[in-house]
Protein backbone atom coordinates (compact mmCIF):
# COMPACT_ATOMS: atom_id res chain seq x y z
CA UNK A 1 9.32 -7.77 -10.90
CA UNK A 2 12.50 -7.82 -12.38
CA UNK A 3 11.92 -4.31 -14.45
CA UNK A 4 14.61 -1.54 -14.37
CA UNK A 5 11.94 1.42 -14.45
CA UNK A 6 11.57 2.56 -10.58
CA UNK A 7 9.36 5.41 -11.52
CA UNK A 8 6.03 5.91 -13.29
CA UNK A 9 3.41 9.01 -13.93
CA UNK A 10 -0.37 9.09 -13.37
CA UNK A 11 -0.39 8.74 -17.33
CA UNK A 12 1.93 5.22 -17.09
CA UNK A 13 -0.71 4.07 -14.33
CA UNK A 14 -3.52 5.11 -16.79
CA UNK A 15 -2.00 3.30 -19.75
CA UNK A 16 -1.14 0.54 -18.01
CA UNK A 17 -4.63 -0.24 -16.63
CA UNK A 18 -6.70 0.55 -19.47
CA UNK A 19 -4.56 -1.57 -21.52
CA UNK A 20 -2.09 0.74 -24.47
CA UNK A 21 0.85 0.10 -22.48
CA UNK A 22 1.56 -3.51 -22.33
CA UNK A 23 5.42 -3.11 -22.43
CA UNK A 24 8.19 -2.37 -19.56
CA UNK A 25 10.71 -0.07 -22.11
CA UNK A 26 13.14 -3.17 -21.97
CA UNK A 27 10.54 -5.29 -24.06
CA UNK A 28 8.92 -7.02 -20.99
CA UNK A 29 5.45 -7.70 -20.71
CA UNK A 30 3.48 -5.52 -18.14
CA UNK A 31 1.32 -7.78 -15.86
CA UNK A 32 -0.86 -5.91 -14.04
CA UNK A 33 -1.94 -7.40 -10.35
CA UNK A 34 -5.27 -6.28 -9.07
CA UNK A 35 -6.57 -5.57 -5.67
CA UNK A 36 -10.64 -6.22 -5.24
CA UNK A 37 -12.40 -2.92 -6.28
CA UNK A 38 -13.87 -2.24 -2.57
CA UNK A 39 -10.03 -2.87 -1.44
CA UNK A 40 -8.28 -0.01 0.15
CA UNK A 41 -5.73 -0.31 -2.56
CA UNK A 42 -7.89 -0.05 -5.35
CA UNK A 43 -9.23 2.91 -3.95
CA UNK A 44 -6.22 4.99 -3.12
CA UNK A 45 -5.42 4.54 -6.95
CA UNK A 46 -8.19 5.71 -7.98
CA UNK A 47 -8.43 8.24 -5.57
CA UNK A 48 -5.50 10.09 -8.42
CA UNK A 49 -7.56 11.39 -10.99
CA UNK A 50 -10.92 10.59 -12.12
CA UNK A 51 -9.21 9.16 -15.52
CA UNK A 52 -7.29 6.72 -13.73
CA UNK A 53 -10.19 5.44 -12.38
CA UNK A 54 -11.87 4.81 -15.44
CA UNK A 55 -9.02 3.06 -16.35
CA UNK A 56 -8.60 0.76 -13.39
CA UNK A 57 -12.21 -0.14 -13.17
CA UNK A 58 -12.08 -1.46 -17.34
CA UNK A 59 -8.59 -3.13 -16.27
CA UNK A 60 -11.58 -5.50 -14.53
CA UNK A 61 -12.73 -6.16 -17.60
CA UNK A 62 -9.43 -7.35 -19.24
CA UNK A 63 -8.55 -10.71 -19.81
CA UNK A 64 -5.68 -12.04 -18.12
CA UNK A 65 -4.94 -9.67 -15.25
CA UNK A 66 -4.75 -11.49 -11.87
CA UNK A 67 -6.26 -10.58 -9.07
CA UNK A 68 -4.92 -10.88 -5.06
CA UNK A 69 -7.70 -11.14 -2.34
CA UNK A 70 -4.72 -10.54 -0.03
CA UNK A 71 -1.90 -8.02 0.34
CA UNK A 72 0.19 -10.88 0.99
CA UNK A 73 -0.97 -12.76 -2.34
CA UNK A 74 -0.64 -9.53 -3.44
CA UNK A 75 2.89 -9.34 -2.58
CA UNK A 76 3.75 -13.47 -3.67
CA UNK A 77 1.99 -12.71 -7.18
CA UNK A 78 3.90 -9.29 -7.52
CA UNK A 79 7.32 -11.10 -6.70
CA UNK A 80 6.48 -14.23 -8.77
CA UNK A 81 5.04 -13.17 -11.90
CA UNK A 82 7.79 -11.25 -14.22
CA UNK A 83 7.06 -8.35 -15.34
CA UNK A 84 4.46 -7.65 -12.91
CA UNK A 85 3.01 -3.66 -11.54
CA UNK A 86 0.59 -3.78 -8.63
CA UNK A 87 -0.20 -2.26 -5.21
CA UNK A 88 1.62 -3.12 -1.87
CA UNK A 89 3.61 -0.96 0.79
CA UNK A 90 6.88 -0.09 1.61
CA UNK A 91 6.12 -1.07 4.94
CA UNK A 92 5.22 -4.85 3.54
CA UNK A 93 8.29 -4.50 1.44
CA UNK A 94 10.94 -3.74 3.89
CA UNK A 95 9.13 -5.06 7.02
CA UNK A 96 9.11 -8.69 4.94
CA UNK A 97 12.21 -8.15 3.33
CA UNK A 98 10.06 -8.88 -0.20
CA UNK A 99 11.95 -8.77 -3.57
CA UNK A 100 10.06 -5.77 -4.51
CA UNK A 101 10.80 -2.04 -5.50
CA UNK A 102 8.92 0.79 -4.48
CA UNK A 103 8.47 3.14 -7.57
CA UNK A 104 8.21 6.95 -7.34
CA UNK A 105 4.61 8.60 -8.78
CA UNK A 106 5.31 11.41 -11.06
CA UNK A 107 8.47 12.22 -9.43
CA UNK A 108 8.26 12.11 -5.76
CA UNK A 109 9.99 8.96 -4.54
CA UNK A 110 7.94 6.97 -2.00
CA UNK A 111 9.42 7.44 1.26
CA UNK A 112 9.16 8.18 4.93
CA UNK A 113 10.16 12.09 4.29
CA UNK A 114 8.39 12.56 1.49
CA UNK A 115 5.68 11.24 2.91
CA UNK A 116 5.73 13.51 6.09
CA UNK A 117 6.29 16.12 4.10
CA UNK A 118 3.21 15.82 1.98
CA UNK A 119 5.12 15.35 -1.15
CA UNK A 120 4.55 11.37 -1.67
CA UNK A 121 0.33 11.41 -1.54
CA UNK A 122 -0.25 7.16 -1.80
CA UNK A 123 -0.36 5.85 1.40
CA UNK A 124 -2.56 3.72 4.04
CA UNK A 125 -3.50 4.47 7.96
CA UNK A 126 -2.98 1.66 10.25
CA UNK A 127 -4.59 2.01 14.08
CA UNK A 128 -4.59 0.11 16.65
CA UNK A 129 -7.71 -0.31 18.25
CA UNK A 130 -8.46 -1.98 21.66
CA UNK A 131 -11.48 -2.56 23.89
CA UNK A 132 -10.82 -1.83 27.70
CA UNK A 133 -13.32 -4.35 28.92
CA UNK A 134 -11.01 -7.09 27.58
CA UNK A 135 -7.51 -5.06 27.65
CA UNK A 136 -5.75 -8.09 29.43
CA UNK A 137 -2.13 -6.97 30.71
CA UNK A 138 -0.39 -8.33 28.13
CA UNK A 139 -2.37 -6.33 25.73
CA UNK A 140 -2.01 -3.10 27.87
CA UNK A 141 1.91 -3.71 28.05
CA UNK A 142 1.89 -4.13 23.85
CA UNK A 143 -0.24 -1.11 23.79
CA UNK A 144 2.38 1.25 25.67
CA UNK A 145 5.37 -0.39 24.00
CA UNK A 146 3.85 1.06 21.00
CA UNK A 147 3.96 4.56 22.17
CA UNK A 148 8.04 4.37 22.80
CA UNK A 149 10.85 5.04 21.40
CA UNK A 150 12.04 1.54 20.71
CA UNK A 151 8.49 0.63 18.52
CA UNK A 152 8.71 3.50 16.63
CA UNK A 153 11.73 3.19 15.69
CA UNK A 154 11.12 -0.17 14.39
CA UNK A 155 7.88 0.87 12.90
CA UNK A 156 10.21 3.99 10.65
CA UNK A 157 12.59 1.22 10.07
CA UNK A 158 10.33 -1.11 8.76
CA UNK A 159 8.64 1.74 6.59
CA UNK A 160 5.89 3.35 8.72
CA UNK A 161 5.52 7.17 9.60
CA UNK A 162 4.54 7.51 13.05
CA UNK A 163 2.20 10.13 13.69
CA UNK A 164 2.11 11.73 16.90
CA UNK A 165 -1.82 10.99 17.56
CA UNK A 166 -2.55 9.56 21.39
CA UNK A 167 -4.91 7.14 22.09
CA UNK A 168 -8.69 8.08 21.93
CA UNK A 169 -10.74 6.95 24.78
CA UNK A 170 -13.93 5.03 23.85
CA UNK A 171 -17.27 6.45 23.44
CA UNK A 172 -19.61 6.52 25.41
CA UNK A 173 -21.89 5.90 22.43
CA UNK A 174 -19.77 2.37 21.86
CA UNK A 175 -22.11 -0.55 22.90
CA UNK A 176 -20.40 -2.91 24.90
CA UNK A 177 -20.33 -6.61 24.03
């Protein structure tokens, strides 16, 4: 928060989290905000190298370093605490209009066409998922909204890259409730 650097490398990440890099280069503190370590968040981080996830499992260890349960507390500590470096989305950020910046990863800025191009490599999958046995009409009329135009271009607008997947019917295999 508040910090003029809007990019990083995997070795920033790494010397943040293990602890030698404690300062933004304007003199401000670096307050690292953690995700739990079975959170998707945590993972795609450490999903970079096998280094930085040596050093994001002994930023556990560290005194000091908050933790967010949430991505929304996530978000609130992130915007809060000055100084502050953490994980959250740039669909969160524009989608909630948060006081965040995204910041690019060894170059590639994070955005949509980056992102479809391969380039930009950090990013989460969100499905929708719906049981037909209790698909009320409402639900079914949400459900093909989200396969128009009009959702996705919200969804792009609001920082999500649409993929062109269509719906998978249910297994057979599913038990039913």
């Amino acid at each position: 928060k508040n910090v003029k650097m809007r990019a990083v490398t995997q070795e920033h990440l790494r010397s943040i989290y293990e602890g030698s890099l404690t300062q933004w280069p304007d003199g401000t503190s670096i307050r690292p905000i953690l995700r739990p370590r079975d959170d998707i968040d945590t993972k795609i981080i450490a999903s970079i190298s096998p280094k930085l996830a040596t050093a994001l499992d002994s930023a556990y260890g560290r005194k000091g370093i908050s933790e967010a349960a949430t991505d929304d507390r996530a978000a609130d500590l992130l915007e809060k605490t000055p100084g502050s470096f953490g994980p959250t989305t740039l669909g969160m950020i524009l989608s909630e209009s948060r006081d965040l910046a995204p910041l690019a990863l060894d170059g590639v800025e994070p955005t949509l066409k980056n992102l479809g191009e391969g380039k930009y490599r950090l990013f989460k999958v969100l499905s929708v998922v719906s049981d037909p046995a209790v698909t009320t009409d409402g639900i079914a009329r949400f459900l093909k909204f989200l396969d128009s135009a009009p959702a996705r271009a919200i969804l792009e607008r609001t920082g999500h890259l649409v993929s062109n997947a269509k719906p998978v019917p249910p297994s057979k295999g599913v038990p039913k409730k």
